[in-house]
N, C-alpha and C. Protein backbone atom coordinates (compact mmCIF):
# COMPACT_ATOMS: atom_id res chain seq x y z
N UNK A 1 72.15 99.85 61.48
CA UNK A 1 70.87 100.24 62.03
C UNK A 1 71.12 101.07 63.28
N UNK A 2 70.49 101.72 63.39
CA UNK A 2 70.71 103.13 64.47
C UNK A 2 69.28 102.29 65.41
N UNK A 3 69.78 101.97 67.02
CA UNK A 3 68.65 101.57 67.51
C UNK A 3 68.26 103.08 68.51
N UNK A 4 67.32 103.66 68.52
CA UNK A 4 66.83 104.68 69.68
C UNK A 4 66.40 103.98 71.23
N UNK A 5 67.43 104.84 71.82
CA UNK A 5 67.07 104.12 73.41
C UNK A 5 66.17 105.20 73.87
N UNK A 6 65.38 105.88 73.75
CA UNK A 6 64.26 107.16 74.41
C UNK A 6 63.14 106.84 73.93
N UNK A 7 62.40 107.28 74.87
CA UNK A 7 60.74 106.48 74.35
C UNK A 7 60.36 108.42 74.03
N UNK A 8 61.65 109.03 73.72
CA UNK A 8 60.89 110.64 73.64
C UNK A 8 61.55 110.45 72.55
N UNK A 9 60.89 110.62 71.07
CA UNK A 9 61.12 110.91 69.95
C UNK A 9 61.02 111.93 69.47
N UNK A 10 61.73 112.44 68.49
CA UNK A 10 61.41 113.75 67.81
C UNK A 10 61.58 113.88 66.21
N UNK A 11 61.04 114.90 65.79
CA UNK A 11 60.73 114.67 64.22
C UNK A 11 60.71 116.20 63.35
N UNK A 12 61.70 115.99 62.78
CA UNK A 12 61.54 117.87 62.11
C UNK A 12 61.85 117.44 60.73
N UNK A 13 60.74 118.47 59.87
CA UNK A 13 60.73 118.14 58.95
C UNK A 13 60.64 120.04 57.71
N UNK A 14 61.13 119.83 56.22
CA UNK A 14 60.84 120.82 55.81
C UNK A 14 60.88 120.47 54.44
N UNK A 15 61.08 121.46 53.28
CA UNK A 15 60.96 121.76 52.36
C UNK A 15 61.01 123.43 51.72
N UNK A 16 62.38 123.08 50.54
CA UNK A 16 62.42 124.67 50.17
C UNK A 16 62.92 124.55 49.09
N UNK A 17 63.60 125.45 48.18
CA UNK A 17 64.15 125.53 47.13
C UNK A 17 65.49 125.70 47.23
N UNK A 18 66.38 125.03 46.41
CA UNK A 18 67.56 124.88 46.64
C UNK A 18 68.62 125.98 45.95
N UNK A 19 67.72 126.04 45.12
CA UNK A 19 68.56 127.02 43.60
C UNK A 19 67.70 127.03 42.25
N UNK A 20 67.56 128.04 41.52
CA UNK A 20 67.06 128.38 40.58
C UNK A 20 67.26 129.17 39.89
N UNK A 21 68.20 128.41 38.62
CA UNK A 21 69.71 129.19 37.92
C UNK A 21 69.27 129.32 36.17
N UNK A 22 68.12 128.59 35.58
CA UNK A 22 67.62 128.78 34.66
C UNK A 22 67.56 130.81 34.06
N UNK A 23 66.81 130.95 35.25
CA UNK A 23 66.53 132.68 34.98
C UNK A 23 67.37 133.77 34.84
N UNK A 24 68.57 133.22 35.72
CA UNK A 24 69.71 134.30 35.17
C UNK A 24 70.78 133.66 34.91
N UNK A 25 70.75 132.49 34.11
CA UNK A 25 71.79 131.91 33.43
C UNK A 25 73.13 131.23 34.73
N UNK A 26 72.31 130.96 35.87
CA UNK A 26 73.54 130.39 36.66
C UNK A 26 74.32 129.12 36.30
N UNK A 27 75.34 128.91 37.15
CA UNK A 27 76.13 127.64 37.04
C UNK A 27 75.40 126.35 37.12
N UNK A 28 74.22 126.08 37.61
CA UNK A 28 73.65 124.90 37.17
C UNK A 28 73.00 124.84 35.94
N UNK A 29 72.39 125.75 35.73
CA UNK A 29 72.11 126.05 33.93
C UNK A 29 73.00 125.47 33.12
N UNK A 30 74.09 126.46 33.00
CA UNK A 30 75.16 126.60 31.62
C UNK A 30 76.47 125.88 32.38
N UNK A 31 76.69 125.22 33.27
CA UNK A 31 77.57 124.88 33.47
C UNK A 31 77.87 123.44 32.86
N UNK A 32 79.56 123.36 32.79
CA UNK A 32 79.51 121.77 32.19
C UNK A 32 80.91 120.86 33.32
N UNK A 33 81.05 121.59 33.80
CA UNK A 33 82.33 120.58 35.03
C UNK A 33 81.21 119.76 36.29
N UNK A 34 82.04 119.46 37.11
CA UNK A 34 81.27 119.24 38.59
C UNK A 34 80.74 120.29 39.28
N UNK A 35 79.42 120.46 40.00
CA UNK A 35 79.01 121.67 40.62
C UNK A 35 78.21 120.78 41.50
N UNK A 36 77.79 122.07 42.43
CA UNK A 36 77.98 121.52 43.85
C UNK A 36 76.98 122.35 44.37
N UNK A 37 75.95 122.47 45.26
CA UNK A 37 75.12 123.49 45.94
C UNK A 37 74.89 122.74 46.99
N UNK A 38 74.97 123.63 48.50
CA UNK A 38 74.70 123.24 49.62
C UNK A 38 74.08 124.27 50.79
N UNK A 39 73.00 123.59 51.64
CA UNK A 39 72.57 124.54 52.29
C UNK A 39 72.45 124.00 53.83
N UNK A 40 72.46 125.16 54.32
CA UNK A 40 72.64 124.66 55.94
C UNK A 40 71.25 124.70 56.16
N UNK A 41 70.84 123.45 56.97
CA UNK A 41 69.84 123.69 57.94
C UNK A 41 69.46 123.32 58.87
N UNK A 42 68.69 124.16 59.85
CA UNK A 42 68.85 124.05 61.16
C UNK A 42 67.44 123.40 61.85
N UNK A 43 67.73 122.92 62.41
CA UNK A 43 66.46 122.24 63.56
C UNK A 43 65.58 123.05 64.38
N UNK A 44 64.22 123.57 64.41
CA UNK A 44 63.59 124.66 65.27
C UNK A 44 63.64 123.97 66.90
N UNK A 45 64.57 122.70 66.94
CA UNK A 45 64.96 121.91 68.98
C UNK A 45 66.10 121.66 68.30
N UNK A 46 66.56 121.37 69.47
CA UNK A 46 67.64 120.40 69.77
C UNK A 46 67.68 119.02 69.79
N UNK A 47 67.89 117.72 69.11
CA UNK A 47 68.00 116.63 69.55
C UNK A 47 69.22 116.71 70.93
N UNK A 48 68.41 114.97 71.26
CA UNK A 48 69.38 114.89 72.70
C UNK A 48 70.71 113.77 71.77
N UNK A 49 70.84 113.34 70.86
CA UNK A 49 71.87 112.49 70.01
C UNK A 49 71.65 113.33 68.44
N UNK A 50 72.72 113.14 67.85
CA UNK A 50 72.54 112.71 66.40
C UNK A 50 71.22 112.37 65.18
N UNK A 51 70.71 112.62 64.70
CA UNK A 51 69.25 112.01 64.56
C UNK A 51 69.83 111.35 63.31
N UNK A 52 68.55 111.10 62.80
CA UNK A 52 68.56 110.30 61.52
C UNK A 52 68.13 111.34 60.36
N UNK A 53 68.91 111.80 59.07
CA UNK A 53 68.68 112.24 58.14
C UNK A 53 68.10 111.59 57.37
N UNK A 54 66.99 112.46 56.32
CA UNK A 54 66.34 111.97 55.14
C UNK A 54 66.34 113.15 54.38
N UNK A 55 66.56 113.20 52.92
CA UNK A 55 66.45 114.27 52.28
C UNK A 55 66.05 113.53 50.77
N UNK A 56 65.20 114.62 49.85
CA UNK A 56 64.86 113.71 48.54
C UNK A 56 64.48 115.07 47.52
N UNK A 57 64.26 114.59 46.64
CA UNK A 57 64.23 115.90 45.73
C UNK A 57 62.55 116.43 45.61
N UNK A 58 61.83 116.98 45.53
CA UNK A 58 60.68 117.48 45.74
C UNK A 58 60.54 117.87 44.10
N UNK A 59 61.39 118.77 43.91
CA UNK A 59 61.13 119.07 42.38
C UNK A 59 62.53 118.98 41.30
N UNK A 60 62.71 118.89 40.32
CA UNK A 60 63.94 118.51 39.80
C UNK A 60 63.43 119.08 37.97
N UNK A 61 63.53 120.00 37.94
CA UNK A 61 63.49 120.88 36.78
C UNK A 61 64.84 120.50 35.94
N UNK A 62 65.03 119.92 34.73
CA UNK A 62 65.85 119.82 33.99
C UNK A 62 66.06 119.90 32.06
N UNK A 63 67.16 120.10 31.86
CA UNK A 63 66.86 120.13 30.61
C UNK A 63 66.93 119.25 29.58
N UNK A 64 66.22 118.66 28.65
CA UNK A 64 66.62 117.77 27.95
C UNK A 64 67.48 117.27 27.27
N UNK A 65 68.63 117.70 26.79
CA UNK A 65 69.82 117.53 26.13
C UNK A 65 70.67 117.01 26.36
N UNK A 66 70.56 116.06 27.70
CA UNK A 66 71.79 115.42 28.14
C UNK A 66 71.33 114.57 28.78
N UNK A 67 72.42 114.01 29.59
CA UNK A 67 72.06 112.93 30.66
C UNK A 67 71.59 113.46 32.14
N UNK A 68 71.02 112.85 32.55
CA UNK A 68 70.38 113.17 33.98
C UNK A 68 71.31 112.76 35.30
N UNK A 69 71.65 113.47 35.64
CA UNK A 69 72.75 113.08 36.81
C UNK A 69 72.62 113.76 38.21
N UNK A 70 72.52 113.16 39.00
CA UNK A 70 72.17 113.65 40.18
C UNK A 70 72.58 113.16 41.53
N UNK A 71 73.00 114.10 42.66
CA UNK A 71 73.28 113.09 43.82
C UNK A 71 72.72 114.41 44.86
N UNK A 72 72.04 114.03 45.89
CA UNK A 72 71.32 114.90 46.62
C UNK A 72 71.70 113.94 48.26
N UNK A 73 72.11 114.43 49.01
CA UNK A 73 71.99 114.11 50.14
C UNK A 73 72.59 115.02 51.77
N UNK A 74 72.38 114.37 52.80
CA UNK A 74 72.39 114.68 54.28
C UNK A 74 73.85 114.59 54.68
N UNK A 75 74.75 115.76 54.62
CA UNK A 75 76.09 116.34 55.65
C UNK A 75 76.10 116.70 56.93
N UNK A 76 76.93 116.31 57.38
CA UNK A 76 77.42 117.08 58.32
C UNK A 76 76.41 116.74 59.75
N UNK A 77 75.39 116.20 59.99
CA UNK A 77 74.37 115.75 60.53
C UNK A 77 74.76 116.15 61.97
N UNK A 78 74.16 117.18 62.54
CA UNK A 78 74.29 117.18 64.33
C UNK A 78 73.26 117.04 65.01
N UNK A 79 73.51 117.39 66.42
CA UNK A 79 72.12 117.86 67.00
C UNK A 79 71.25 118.58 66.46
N UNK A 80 71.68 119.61 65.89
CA UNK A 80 70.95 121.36 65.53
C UNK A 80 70.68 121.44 64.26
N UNK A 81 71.58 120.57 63.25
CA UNK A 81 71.35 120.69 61.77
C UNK A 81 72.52 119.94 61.07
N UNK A 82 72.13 120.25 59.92
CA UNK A 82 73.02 119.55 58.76
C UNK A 82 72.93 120.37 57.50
N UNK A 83 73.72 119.31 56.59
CA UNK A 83 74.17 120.17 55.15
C UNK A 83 73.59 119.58 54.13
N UNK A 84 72.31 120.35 53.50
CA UNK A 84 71.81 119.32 52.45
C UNK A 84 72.66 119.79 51.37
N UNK A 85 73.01 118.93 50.47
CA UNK A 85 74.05 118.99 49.37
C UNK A 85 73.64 118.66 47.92
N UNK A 86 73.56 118.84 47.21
CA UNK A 86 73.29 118.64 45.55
C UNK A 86 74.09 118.82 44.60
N UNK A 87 74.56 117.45 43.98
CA UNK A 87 75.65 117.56 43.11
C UNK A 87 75.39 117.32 42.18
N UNK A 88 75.77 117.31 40.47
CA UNK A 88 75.62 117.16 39.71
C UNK A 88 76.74 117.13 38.88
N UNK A 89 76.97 116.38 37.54
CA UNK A 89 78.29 116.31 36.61
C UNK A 89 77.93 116.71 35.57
N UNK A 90 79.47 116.73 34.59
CA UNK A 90 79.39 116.94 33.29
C UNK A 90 78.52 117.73 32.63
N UNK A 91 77.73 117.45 31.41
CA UNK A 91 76.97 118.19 30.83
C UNK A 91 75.70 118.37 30.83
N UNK A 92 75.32 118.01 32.53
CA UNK A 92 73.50 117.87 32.61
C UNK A 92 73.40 119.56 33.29
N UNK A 93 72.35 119.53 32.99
CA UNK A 93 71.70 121.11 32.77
C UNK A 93 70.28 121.16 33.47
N UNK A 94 70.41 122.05 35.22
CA UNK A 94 69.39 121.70 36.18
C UNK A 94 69.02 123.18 36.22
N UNK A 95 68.05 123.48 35.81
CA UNK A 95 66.90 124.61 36.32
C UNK A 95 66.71 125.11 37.13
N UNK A 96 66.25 123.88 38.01
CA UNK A 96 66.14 124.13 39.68
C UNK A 96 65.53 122.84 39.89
N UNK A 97 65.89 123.09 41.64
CA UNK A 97 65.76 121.95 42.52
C UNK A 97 64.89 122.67 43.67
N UNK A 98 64.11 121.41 43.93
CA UNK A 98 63.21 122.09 45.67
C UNK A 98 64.11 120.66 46.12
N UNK A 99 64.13 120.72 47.51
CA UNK A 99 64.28 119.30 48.54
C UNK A 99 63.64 119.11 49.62
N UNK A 100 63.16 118.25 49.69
CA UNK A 100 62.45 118.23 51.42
C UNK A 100 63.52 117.51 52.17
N UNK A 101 63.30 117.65 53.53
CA UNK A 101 64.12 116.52 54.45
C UNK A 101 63.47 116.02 55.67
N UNK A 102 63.71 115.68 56.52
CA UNK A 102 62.53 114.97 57.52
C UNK A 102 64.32 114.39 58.13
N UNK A 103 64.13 114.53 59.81
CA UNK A 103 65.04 114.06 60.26
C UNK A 103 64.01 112.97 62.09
N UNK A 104 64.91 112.77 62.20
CA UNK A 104 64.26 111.90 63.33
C UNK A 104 65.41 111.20 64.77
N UNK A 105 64.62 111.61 65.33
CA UNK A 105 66.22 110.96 66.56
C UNK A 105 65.19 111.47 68.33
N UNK A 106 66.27 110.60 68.99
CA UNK A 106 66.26 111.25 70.49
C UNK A 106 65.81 112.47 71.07
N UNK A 107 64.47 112.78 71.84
CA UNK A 107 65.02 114.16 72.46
C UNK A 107 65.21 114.31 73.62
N UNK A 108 65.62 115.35 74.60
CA UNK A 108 65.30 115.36 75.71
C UNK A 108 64.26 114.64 76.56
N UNK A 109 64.22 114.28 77.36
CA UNK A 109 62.67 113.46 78.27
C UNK A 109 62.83 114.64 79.18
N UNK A 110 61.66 115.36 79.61
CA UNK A 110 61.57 116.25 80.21
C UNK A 110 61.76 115.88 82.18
N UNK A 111 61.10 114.68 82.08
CA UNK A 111 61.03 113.93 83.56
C UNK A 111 62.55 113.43 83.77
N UNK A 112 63.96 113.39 82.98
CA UNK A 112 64.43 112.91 83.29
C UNK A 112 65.65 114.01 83.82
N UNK A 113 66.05 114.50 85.20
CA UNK A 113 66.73 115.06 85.29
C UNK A 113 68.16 114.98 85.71
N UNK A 114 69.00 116.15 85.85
CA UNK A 114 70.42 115.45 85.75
C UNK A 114 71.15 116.75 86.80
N UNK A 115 71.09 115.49 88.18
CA UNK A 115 71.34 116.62 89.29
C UNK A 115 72.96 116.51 89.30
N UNK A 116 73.87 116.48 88.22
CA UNK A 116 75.39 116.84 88.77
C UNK A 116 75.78 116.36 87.57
């Protein structure tokens, strides 16, 4: 459990599309090994620590012919941003993906200053 010592919280949140490989036949389409898609993203502040990641799939376009396999989650986690990541195996066959994420942590306290 991550306890927050700041009574100044902060909260950034989004949603976008991750990849959408159906239309021109990309590697999540037609592919059949391990594949991998990752995207950086960045915080419009700064946390004053580490925050707390959340990320989840928003949309998950797939094809029927196989098994459903999926692992979606929060890298690399800093002040400024992180690495949302989406993996997938073997012979499942993904269209496209949206993800949202929502992060949460410490920020600056504006009253609190730091003379040295």
């Amino acid at each position: 459990m991550k306890c927050l010592s700041s009574h100044t919280i902060g909260m950034n949140q989004g949603t976008f599309e991750l990849f959408s490989d159906f239309q021109d036949g990309g590697e999540m389409w037609t592919g059949s090994v391990p594949r991998k898609v990752s995207r950086a993203v960045e915080f419009s502040e700064a946390f004053s620590a580490q925050p707390m990641a959340h990320v989840s799939l928003s949309i998950w376009d797939m094809g029927n012919d196989s098994n459903a396999r999926a692992d979606i989650r929060a890298e690399n986690v800093t002040v400024t941003g992180f690495d949302l990541v989406f993996r997938t195996l073997s012979d499942t066959r993904i269209a496209r993906v949206s993800a949202s994420w929502l992060v949460i942590g410490e920020m600056a306290d504006p009253d609190q200053w730091q003379l040295y």
